[in-house]
Protein backbone atom coordinates (compact mmCIF):
# COMPACT_ATOMS: atom_id res chain seq x y z
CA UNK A 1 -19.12 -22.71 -22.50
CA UNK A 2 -21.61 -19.92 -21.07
CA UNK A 3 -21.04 -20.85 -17.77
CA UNK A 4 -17.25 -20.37 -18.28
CA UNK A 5 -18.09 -17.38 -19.89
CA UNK A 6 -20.32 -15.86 -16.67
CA UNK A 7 -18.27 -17.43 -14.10
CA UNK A 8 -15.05 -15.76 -15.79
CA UNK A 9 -17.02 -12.32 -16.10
CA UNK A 10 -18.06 -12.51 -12.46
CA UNK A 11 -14.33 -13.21 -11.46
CA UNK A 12 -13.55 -10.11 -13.34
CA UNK A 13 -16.14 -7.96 -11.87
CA UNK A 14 -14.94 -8.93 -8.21
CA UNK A 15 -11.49 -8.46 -8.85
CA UNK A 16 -11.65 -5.32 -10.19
CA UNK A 17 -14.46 -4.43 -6.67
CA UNK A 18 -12.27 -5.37 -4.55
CA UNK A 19 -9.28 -3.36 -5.93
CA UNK A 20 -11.09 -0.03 -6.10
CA UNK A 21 -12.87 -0.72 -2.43
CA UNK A 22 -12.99 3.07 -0.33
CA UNK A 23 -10.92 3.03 2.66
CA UNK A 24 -13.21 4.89 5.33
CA UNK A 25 -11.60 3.46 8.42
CA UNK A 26 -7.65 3.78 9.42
CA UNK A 27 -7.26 0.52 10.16
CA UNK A 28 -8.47 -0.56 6.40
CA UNK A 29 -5.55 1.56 5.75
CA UNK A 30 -2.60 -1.32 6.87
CA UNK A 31 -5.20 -3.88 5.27
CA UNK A 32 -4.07 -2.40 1.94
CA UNK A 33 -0.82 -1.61 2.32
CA UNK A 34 -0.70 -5.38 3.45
CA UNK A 35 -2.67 -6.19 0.11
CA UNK A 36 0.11 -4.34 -1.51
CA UNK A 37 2.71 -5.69 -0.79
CA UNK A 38 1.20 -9.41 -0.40
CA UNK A 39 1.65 -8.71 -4.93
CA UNK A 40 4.82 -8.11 -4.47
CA UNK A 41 6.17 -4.55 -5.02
CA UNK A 42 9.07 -5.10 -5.45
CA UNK A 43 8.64 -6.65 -8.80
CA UNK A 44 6.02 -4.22 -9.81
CA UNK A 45 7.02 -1.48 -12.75
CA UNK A 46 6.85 1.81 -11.48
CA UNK A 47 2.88 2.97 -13.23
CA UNK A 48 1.89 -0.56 -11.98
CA UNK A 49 2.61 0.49 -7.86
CA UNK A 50 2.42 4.66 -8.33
CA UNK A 51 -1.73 3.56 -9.55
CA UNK A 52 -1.89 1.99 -6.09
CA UNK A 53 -0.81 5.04 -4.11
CA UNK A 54 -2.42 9.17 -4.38
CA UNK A 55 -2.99 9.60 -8.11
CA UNK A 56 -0.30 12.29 -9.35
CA UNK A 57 -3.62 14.62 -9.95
CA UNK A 58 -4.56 14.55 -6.64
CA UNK A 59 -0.81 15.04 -5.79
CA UNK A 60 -0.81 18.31 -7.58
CA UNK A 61 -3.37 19.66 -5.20
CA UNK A 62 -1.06 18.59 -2.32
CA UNK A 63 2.47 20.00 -3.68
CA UNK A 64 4.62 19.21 -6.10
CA UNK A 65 3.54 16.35 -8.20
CA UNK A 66 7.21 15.38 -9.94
CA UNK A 67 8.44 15.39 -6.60
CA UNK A 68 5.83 12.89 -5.16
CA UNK A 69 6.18 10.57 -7.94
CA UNK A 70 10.33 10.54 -7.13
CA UNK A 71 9.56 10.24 -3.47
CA UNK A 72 7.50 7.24 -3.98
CA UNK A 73 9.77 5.19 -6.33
CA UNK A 74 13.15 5.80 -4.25
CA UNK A 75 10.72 4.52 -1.05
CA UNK A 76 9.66 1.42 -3.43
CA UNK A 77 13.57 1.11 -5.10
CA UNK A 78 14.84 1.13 -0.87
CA UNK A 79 12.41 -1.90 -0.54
CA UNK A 80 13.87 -3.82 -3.51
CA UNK A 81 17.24 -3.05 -1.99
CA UNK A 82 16.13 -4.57 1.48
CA UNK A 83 14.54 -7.42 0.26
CA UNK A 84 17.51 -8.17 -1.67
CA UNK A 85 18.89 -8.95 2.25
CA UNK A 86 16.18 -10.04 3.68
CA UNK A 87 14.63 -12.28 0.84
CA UNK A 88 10.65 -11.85 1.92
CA UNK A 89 8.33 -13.87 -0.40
CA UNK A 90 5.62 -11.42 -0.51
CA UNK A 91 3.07 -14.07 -1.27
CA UNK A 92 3.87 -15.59 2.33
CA UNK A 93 3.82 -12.86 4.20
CA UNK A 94 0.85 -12.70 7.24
CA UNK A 95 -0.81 -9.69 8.54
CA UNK A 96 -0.20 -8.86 12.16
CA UNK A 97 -0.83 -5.68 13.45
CA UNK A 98 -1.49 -2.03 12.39
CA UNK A 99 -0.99 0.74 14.44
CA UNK A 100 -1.30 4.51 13.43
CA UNK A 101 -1.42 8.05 14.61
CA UNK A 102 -4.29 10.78 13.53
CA UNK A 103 -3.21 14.14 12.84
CA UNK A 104 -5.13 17.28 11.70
CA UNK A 105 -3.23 19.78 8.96
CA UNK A 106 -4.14 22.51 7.15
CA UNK A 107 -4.82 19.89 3.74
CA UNK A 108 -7.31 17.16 6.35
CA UNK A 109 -6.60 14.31 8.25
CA UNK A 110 -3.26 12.40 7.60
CA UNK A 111 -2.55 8.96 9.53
CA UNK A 112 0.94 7.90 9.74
CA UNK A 113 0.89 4.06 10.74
CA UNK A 114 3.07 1.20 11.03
CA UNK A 115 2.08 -2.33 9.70
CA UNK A 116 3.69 -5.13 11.15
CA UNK A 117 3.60 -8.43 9.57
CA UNK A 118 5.58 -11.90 9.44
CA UNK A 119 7.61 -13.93 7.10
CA UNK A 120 8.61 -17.47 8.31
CA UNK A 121 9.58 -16.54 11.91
CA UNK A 122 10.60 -13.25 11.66
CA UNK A 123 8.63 -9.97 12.26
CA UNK A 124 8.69 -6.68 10.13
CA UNK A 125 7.47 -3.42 9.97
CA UNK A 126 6.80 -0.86 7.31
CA UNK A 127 5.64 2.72 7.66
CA UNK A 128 2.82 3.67 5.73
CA UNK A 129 0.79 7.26 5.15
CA UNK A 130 -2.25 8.27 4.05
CA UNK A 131 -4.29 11.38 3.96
CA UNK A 132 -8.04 11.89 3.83
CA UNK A 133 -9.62 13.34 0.59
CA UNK A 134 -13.20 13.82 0.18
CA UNK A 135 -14.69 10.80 1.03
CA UNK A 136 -11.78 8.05 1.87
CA UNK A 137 -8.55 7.94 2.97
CA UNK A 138 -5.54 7.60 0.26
CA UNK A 139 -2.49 5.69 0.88
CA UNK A 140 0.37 8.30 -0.15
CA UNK A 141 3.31 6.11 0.83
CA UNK A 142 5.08 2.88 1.78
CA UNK A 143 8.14 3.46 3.58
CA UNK A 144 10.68 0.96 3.99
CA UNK A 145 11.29 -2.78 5.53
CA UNK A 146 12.19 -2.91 9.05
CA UNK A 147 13.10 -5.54 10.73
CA UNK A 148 11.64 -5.89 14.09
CA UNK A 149 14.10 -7.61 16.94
CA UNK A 150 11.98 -10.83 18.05
C-alpha cells in the first residue's frame, strides 16, 4: 500500500513539473502549443484552456485584460467550429514542424509561429503567439485550424 502511495505521489509531482516547465527557447514554444492541443481544446471549459495561455494579470500589463480573455475564447470557439468539419482526434495528432518569426516591440520579444502537425494523412497548421516576460516566453494565443494542401 506505501508503494502505491509513493509511486502515486511521484506521478503527481511529475505531472504537475512538467505542466509548469519555463519555455526559454522558441521552438519549446510549438512543443506546447502541440501539448495543448494533443488534450484536446476543444473540449476544454474556458478557465481550464485561458490557465494555459498569458494569465489575465499579466494581460493587464499588456492592454486590456477583458479584451484578451474574449480574444482568446472566440480563437478557441473558431477551433471547435473547424473541428466540427474536420473531425481531428486530438489524442492522435503528431508533431511535425514549428516555424516562427522574432520580433522586437516596445513590451519585448514576441514570436509569431506556425505549428504544423498531422492527423491520419492529412497535414495542418495553427498559428500560435507568444511574448517574452521576464524570464520565459508565454504563449498568448492559438489561432485557428488550417488545413494545409498535401
Amino acid at each position: 500500500m506505501k508503494k502505491r502511495q509513493i509511486l502515486f505521489l511521484t506521478a503527481i509531482i511529475v505531472f504537475i513539473t512538467s505542466c509548469t516547465k519555463k519555455i526559454t527557447e522558441p521552438n519549446q514554444i510549438g512543443e506546447q502549443a502541440f501539448e495543448i492541443l494533443k488534450k484536446d481544446i476543444t473540449k476544454m471549459d474556458k478557465d481550464t484552456y485561458s490557465n494555459y495561455l498569458l494569465s489575465i494579470n499579466e494581460a493587464k500589463n499588456l492592454g486590456n485584460s477583458e479584451e484578451y480573455l474574449k480574444e482568446i475564447l472566440d480563437n478557441q470557439n473558431e477551433i471547435i467550429v473547424k473541428n466540427n468539419e474536420e473531425k481531428i482526434e486530438w489524442n492522435k495528432i503528431e508533431y511535425l514542424d514549428f516555424k516562427y518569426k522574432t520580433k522586437s516591440k516596445g513590451v519585448g520579444e514576441t514570436i509569431r509561429g506556425v505549428l504544423a502537425y498531422k492527423f491520419e494523412t492529412k497535414v495542418y497548421e495553427t498559428k500560435v503567439f507568444a511574448v517574452w516576460i521576464d524570464d520565459e516566453y508565454r504563449i498568448v494565443n492559438i489561432v485557428g485550424i488550417y488545413p494545409k494542401n498535401n
